[in-house]
N, C-alpha and C. Protein backbone atom coordinates (compact mmCIF):
# COMPACT_ATOMS: atom_id res chain seq x y z
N UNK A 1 167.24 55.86 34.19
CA UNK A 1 165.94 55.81 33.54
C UNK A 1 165.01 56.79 34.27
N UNK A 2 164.47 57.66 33.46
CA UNK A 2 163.77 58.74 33.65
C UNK A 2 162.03 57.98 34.01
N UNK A 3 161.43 58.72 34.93
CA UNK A 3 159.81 57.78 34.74
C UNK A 3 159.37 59.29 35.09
N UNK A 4 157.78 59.09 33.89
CA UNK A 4 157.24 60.76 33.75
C UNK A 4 155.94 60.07 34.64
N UNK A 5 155.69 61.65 35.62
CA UNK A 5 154.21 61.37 36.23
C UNK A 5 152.89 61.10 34.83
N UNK A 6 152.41 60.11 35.78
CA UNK A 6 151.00 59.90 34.85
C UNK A 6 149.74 60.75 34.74
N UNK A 7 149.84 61.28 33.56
CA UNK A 7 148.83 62.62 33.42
C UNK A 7 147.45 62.74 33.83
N UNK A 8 147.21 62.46 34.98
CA UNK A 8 145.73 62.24 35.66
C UNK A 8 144.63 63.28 34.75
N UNK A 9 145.19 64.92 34.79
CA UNK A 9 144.31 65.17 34.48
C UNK A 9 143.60 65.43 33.05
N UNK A 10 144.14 64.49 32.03
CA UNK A 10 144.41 64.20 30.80
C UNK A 10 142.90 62.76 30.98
N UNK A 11 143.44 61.78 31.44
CA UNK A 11 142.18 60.92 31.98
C UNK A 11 140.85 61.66 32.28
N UNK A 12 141.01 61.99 33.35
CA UNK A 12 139.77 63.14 33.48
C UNK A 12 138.87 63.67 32.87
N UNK A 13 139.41 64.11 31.97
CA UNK A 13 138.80 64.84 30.95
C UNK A 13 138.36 64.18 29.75
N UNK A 14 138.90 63.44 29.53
CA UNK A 14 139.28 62.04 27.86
C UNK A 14 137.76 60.98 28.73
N UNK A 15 136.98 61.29 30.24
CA UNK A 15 136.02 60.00 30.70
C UNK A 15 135.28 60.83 30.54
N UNK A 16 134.03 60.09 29.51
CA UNK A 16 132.51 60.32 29.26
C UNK A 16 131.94 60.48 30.32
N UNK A 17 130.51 61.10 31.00
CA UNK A 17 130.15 60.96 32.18
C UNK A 17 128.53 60.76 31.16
N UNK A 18 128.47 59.97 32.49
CA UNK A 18 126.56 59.88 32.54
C UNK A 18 125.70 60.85 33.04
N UNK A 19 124.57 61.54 32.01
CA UNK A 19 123.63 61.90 32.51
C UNK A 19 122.92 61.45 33.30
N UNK A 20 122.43 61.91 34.65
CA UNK A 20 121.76 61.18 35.72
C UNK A 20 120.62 61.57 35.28
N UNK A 21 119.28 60.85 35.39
CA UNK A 21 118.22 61.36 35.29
C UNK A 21 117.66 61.65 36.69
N UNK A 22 116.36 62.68 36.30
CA UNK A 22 115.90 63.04 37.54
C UNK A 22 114.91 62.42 37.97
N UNK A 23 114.56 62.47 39.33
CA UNK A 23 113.57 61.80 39.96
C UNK A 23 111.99 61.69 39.31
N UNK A 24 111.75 62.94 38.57
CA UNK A 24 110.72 62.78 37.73
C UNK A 24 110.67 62.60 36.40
N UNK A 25 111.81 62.16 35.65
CA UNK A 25 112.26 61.19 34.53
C UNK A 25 112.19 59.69 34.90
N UNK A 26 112.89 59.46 36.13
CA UNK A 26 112.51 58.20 36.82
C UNK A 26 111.20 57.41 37.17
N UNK A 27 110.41 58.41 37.33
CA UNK A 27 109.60 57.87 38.24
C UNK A 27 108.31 57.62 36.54
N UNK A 28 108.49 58.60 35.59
CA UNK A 28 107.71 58.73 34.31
C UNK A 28 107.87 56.70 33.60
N UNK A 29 109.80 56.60 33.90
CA UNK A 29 110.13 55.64 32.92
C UNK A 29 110.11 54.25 33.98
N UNK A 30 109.65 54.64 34.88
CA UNK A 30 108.87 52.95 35.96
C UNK A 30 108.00 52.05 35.48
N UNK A 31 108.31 51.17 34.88
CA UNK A 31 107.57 50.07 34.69
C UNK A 31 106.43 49.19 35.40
N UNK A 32 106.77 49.72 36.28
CA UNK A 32 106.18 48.89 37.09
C UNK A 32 105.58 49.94 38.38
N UNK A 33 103.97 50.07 38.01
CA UNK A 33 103.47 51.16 39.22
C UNK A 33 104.19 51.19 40.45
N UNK A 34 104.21 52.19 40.99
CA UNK A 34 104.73 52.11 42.75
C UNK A 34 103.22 51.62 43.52
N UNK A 35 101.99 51.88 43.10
CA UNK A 35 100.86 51.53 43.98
C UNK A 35 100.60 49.46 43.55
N UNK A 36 101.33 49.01 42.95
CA UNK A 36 101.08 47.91 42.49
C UNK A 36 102.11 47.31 43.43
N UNK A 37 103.45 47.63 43.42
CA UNK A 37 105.17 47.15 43.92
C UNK A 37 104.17 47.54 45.54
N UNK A 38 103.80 48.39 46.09
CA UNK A 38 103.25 48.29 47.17
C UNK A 38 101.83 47.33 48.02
N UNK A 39 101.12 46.78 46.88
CA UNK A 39 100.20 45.84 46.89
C UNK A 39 100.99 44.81 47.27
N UNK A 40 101.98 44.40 46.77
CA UNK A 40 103.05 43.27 46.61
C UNK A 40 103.90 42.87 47.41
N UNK A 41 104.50 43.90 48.11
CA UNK A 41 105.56 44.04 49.19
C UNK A 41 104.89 43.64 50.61
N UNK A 42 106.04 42.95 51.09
CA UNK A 42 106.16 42.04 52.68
C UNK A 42 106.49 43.60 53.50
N UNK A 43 106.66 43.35 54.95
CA UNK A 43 107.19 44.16 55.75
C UNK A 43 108.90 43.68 56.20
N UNK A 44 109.32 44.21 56.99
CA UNK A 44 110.98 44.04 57.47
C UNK A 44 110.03 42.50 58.28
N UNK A 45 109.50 42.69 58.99
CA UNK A 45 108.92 41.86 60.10
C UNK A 45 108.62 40.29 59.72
N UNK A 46 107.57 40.66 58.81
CA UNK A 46 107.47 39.55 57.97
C UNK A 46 108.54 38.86 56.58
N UNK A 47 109.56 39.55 56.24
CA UNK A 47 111.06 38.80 55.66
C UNK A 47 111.34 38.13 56.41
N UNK A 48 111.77 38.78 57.74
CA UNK A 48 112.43 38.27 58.89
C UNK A 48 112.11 37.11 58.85
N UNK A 49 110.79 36.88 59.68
CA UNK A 49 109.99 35.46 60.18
C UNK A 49 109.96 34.45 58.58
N UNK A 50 109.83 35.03 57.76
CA UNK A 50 109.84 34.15 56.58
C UNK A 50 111.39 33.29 56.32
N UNK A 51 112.34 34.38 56.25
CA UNK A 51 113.78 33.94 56.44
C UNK A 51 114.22 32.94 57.43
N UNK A 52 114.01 33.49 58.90
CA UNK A 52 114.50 32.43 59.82
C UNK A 52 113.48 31.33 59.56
N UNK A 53 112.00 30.78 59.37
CA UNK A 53 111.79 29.93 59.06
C UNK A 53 112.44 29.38 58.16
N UNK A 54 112.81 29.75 56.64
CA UNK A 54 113.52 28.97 56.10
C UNK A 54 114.52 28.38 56.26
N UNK A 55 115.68 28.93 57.56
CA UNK A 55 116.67 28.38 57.69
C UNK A 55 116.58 27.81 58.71
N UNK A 56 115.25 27.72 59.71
CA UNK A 56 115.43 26.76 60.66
C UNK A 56 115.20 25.35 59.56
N UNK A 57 114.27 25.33 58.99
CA UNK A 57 113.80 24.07 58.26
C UNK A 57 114.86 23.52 57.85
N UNK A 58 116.04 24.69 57.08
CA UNK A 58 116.79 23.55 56.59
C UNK A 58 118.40 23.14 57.58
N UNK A 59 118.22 24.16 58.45
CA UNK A 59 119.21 22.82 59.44
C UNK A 59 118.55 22.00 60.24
N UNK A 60 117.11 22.16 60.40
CA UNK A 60 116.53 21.05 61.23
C UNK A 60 115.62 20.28 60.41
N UNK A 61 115.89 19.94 59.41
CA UNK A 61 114.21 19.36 58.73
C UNK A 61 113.77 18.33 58.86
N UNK A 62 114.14 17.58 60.25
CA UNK A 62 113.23 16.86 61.24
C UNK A 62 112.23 17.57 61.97
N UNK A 63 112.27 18.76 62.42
CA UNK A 63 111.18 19.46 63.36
C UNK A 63 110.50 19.45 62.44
């Protein structure tokens, strides 16, 4: 029994690709201001302290 290589570059060619849009197509089709998402936003610092509070509470939620 004969086995034929699988025609990779037949695939290749036969896959649609996506137009990427550009950073200023992107930034046009944002829903949502960047000066608003920045009103809104925590720091790394403050996740942090927000996070480990939450998980001290819930293995200790006697303290």
């Amino acid at each position: 029994m004969s086995v034929k290589p699988y025609p990779i570059q037949e695939e290749k060619s036969s896959v649609p690709t996506a137009n990427e849009p550009t950073v200023q197509e992107a930034v046009r089709k944002r829903r949502y201001p960047m000066a608003e998402a920045m009103k809104s936003s925590i720091t790394l610092e403050e996740l942090d302290s927000h996070l480990t509070d939450l998980i001290h509470r819930h293995y200790h939620p006697e303290a």
